[in-house]
Protein backbone atom coordinates (compact mmCIF):
# COMPACT_ATOMS: atom_id res chain seq x y z
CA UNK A 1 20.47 9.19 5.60
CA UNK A 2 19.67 12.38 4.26
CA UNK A 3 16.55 14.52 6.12
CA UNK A 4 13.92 13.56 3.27
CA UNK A 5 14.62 9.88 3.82
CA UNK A 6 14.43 9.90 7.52
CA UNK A 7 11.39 12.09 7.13
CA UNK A 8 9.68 9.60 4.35
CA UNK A 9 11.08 6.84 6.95
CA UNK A 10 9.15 8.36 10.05
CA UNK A 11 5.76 8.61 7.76
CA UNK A 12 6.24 4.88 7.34
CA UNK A 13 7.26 3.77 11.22
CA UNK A 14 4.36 6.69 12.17
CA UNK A 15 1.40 4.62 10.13
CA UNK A 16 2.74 1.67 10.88
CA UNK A 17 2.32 2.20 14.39
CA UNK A 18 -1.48 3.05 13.98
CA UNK A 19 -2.32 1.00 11.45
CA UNK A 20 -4.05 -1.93 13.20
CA UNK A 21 -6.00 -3.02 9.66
CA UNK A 22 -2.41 -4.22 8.22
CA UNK A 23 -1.07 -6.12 11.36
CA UNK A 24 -4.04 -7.78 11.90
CA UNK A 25 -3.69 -9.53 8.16
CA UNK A 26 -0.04 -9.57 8.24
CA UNK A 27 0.41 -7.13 6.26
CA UNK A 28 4.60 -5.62 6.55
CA UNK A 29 5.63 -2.70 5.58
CA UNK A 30 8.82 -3.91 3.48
CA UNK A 31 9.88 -0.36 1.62
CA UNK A 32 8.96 3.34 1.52
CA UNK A 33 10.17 5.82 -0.81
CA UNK A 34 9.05 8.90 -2.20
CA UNK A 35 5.43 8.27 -3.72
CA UNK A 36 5.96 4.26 -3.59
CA UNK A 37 5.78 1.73 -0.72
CA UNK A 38 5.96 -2.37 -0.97
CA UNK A 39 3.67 -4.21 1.77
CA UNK A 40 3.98 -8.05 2.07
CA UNK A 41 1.78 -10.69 3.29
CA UNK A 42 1.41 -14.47 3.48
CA UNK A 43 -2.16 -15.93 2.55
CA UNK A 44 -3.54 -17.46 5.50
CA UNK A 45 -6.19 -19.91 6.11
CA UNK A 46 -8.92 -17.46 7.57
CA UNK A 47 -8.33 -15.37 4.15
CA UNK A 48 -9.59 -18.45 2.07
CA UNK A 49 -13.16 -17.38 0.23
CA UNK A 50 -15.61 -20.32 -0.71
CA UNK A 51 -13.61 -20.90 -3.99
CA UNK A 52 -10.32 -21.68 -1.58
CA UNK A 53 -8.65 -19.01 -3.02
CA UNK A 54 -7.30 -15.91 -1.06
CA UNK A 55 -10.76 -13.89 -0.84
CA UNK A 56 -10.86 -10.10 -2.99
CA UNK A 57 -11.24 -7.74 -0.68
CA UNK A 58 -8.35 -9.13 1.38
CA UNK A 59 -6.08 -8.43 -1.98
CA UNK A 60 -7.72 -4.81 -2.41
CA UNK A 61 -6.96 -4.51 1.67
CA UNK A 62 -3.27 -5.06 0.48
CA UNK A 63 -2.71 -3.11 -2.15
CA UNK A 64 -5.11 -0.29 -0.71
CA UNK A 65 -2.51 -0.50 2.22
CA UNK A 66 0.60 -0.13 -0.24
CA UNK A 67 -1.72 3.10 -1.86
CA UNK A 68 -1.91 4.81 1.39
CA UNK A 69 2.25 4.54 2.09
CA UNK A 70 3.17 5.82 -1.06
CA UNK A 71 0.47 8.37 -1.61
CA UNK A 72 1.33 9.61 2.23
CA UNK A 73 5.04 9.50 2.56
CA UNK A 74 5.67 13.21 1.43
CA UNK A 75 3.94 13.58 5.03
CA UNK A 76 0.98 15.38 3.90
CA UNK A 77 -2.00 13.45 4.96
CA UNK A 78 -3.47 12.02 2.20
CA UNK A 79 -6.84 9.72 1.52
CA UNK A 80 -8.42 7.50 -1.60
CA UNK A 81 -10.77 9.62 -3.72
CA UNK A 82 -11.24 5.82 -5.86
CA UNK A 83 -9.97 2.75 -6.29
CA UNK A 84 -10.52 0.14 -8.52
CA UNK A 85 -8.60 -3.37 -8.74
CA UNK A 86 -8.68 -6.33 -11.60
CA UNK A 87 -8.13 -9.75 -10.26
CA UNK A 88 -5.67 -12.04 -12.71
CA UNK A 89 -4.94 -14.84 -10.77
CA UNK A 90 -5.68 -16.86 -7.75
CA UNK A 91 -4.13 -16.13 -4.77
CA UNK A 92 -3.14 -19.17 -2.64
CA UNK A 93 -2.53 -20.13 0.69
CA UNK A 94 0.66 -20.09 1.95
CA UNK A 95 1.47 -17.47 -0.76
CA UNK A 96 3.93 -14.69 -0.08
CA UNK A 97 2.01 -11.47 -1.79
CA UNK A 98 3.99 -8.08 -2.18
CA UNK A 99 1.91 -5.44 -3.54
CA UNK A 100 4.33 -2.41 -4.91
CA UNK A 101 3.19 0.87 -5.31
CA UNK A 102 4.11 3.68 -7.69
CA UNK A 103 2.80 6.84 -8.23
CA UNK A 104 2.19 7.85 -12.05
CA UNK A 105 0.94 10.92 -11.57
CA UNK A 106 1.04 14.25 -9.05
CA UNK A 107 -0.72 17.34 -9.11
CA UNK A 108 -1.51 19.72 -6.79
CA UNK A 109 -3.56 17.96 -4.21
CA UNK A 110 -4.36 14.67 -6.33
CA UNK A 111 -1.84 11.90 -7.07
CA UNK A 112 -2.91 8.89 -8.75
CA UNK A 113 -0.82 5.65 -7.75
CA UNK A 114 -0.33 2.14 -9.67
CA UNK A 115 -0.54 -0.97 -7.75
CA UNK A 116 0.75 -4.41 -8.71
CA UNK A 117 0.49 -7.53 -6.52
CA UNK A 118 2.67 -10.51 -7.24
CA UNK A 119 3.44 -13.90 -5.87
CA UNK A 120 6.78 -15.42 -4.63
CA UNK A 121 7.23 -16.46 -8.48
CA UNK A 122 6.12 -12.93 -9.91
CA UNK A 123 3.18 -14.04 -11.15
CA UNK A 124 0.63 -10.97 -10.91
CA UNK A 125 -2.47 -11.81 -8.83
CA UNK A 126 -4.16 -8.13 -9.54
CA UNK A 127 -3.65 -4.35 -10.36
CA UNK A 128 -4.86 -1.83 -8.84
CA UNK A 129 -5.01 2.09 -9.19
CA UNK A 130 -6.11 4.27 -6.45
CA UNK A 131 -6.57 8.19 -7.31
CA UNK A 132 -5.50 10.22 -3.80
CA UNK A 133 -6.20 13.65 -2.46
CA UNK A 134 -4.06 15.14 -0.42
CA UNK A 135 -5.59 16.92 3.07
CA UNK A 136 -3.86 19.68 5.01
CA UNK A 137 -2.53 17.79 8.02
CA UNK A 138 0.63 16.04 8.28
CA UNK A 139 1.36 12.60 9.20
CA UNK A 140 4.01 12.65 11.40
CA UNK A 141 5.91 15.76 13.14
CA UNK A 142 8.69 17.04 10.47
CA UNK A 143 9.02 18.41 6.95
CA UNK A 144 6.59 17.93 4.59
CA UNK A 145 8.52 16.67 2.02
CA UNK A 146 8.94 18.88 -1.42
């Protein structure tokens, strides 16, 4: 593994660690590379809103979560500026959801990132694009990654 993997690697293991929000709903942390991340989770009954679908914000939790890997894994500590998120389709329970992250775009101290969450049968349930500004703090001890 070269040093920028085990360094993007760390960033993952090191939020993962604090990040009491994602185990909470399940949320795994399946891949991290530079500027993307996938997160997984399975739609559970206390995610159900009134219309028995998986409830909004527990989507935008999801693929907020897969925003703050990718946006963080050069490990330079990194936060949303905005978000925004379109809901396609019903999530439903007992659904496995993977949200992947990408990041389209990197400058200076901004990044902006493209989210996509999908079902087991890669049907997309929403998209979402958060805009990120980077702080001056790492994330874990090691390189920041160039």
């Amino acid at each position: 593994m070269s040093d920028e993997a085990a360094t993007i690697a760390a960033v993952g293991e090191g939020m993962y660690v604090r990040d009491h929000a994602a185990k909470a709903l399940g949320i795994r942390l399946d891949e991290i590379g530079r500027g993307t991340a996938r997160m997984s989770m399975t739609v559970r009954q206390d995610m159900m809103n009134g219309h028995g679908t998986c409830h909004g914000g527990i989507l935008f939790t999801l693929a907020d979560t897969a925003f703050a890997y990718a946006c963080n894994s050069y490990n330079q500590a990194a936060v949303a500026v905005h978000c925004t998120i379109s809901f396609l389709s019903p999530g439903r329970l007992g659904e496995r959801l993977t949200a992947i992250a990408r990041e389209t775009a990197l400058d200076g101290r901004d990044g902006v990132y493209d989210i996509d969450i999908r079902n087991e049968s890669d049907r997309i349930i929403a998209t979402f694009r958060g805009v990120s500004r980077r702080l001056k703090d790492k994330v874990v001890d090691g390189p920041v990654v160039a």
